[in-house]
C-alpha atoms as a PDB file:
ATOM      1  CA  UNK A   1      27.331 -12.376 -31.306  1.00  0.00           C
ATOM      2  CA  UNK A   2      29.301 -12.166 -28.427  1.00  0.00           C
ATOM      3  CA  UNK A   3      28.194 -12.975 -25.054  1.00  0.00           C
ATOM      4  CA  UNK A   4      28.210 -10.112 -22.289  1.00  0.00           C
ATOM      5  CA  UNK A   5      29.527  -9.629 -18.997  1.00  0.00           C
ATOM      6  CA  UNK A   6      29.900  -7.778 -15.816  1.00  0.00           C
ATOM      7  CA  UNK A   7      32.568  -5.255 -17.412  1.00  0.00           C
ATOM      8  CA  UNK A   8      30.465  -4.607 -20.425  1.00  0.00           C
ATOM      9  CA  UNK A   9      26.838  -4.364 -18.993  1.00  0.00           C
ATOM     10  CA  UNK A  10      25.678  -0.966 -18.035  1.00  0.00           C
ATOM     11  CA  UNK A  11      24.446  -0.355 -14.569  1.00  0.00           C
ATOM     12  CA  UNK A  12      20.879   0.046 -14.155  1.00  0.00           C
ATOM     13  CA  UNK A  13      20.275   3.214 -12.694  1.00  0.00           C
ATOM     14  CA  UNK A  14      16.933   3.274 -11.026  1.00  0.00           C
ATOM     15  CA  UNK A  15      16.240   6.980  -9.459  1.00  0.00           C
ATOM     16  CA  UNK A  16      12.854   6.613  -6.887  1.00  0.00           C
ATOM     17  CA  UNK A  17      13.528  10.286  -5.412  1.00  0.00           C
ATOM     18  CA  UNK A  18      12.843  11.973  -9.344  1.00  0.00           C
ATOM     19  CA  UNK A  19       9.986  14.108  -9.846  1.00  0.00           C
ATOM     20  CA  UNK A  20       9.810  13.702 -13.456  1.00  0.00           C
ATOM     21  CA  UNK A  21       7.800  10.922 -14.612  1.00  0.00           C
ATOM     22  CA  UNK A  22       6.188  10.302 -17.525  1.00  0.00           C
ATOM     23  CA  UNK A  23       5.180   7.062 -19.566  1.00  0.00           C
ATOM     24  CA  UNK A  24       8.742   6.926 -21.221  1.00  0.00           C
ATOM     25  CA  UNK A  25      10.226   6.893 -17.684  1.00  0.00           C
ATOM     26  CA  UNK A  26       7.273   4.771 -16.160  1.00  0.00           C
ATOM     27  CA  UNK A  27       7.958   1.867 -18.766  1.00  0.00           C
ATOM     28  CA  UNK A  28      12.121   2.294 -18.533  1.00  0.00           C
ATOM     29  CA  UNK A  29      11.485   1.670 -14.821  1.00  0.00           C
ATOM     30  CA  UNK A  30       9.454  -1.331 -15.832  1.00  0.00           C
ATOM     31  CA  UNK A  31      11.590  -2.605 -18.588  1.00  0.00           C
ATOM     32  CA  UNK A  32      14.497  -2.223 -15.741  1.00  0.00           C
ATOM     33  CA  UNK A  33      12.686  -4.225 -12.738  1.00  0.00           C
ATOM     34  CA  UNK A  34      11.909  -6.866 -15.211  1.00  0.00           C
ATOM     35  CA  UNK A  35      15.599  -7.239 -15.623  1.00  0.00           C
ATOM     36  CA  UNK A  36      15.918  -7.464 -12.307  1.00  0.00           C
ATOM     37  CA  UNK A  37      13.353 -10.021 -11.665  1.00  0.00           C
ATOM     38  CA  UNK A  38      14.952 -12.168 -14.595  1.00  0.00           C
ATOM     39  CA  UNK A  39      18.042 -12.131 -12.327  1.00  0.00           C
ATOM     40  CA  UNK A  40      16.747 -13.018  -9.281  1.00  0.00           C
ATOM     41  CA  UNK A  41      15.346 -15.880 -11.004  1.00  0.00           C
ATOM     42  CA  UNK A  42      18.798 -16.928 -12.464  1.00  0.00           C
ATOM     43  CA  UNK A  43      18.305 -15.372 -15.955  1.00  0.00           C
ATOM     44  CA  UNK A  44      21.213 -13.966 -16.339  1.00  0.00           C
ATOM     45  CA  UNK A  45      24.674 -13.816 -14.789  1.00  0.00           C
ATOM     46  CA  UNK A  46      25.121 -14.396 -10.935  1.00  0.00           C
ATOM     47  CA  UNK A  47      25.779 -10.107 -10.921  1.00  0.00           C
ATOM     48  CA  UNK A  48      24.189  -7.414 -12.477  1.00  0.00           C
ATOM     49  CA  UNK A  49      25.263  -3.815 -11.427  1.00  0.00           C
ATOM     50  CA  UNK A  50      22.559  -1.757 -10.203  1.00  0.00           C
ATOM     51  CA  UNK A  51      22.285   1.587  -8.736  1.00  0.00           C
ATOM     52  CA  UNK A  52      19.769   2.945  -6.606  1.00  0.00           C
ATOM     53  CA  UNK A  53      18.871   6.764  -5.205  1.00  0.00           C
ATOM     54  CA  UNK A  54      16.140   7.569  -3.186  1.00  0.00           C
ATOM     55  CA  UNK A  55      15.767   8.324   0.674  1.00  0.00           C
ATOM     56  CA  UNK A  56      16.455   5.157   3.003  1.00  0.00           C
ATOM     57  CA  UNK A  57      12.654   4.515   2.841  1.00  0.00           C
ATOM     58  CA  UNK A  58      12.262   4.532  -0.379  1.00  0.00           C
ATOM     59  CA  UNK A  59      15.023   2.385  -0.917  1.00  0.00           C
ATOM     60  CA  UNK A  60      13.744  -0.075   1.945  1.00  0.00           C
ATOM     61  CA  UNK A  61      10.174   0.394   0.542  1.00  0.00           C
ATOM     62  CA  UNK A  62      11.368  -0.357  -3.461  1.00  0.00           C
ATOM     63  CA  UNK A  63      13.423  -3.559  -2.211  1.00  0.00           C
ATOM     64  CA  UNK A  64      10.225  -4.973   0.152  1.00  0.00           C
ATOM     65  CA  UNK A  65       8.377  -4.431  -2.885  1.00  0.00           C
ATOM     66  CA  UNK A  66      10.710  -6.533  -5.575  1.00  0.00           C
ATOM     67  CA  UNK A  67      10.894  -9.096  -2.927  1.00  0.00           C
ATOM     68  CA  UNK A  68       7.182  -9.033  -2.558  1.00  0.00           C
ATOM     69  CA  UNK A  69       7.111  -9.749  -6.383  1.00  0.00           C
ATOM     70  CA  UNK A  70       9.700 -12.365  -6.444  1.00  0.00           C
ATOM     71  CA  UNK A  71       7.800 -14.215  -3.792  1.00  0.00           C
ATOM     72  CA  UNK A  72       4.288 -13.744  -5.645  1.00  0.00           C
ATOM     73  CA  UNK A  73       5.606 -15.231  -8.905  1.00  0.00           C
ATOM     74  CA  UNK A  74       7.273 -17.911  -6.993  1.00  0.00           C
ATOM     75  CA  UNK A  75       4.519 -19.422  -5.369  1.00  0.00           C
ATOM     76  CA  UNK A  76       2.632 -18.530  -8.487  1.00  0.00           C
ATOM     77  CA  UNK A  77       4.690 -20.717 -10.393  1.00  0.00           C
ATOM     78  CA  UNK A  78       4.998 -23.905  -7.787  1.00  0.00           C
ATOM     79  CA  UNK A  79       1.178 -23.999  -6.587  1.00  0.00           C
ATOM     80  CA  UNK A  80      -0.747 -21.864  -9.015  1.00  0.00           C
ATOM     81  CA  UNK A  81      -2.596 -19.043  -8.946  1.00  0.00           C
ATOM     82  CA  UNK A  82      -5.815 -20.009  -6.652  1.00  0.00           C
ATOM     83  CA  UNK A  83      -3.966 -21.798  -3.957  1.00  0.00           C
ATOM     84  CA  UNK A  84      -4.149 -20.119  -1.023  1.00  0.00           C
ATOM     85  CA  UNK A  85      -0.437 -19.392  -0.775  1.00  0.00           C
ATOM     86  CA  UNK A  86      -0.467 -17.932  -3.686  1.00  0.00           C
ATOM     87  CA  UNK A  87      -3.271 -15.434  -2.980  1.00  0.00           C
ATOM     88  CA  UNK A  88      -1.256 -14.621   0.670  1.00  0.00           C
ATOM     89  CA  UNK A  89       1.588 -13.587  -1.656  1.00  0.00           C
ATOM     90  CA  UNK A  90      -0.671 -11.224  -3.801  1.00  0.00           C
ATOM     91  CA  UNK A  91      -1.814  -9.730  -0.698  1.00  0.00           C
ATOM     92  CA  UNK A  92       1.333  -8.946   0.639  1.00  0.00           C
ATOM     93  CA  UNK A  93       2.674  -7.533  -2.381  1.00  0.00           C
ATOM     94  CA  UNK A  94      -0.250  -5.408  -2.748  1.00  0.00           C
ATOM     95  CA  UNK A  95       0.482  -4.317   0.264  1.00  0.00           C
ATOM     96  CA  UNK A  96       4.346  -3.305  -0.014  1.00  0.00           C
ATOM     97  CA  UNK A  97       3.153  -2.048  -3.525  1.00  0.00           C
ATOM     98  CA  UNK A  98       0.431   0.634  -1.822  1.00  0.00           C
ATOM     99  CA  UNK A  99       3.541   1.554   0.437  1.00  0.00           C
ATOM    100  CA  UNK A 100       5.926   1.929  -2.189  1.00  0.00           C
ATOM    101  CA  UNK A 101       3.543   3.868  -4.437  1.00  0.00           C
ATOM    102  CA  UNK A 102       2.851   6.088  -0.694  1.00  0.00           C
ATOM    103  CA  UNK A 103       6.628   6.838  -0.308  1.00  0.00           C
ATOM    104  CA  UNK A 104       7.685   7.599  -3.716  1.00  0.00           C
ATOM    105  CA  UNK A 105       5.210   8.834  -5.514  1.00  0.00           C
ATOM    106  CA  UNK A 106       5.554   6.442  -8.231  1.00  0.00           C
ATOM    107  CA  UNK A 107       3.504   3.669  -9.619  1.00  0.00           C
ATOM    108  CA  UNK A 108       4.210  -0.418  -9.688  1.00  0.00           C
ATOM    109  CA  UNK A 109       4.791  -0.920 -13.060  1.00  0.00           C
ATOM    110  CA  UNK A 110       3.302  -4.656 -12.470  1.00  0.00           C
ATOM    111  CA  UNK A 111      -0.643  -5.072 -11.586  1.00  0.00           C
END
């Protein structure tokens, strides 16, 4: 099997201003911030091509919230999940998550 790169990977296209969502979409939108989350973790290349639409809060909302997430599993992973760095993580991301869920209508995939 060959291994893939930048000029064969597919952009993930991640749409936060559609109005159609439905569990297939809901769990393509997961599968596709998983891959992101892999990549910010350095699971895959150093670039993955990504496209975004949405209004500029939504956009600024959605990337609060992935960094929200990175953060959480971050701290998850160095100090575990009852220290209390940890659980000031969770909060915030539950935070940016209730204000991304407010601004585009859509649920976190990730509870």
């Amino acid at each position: 099997m060959s291994k893939l790169n930048e000029e064969t990977m597919a952009p993930i296209e991640i749409d936060l201003s559609s109005n159609q969502l439905d569990e297939g979409s809901l769990k393509v939108l997961a599968g596709q911030i998983e891959i992101l989350l892999k990549y910010m973790f350095g699971g895959g290349s150093s670039f993955i091509p990504v496209k975004l639409r949405g209004t500029n809060s939504q956009l600024s909302s959605f990337a609060r919230t992935l960094g929200n997430e990175r953060r959480y599993l971050k701290s998850f992973e160095r100090h575990g999940l009852n220290d209390p760095r940890t659980l000031g993580s969770r909060h915030r991301l539950e935070r940016a998550v209730a204000n991304f869920e407010r601004e585009t209508g859509i649920k976190w995939p990730f509870k």
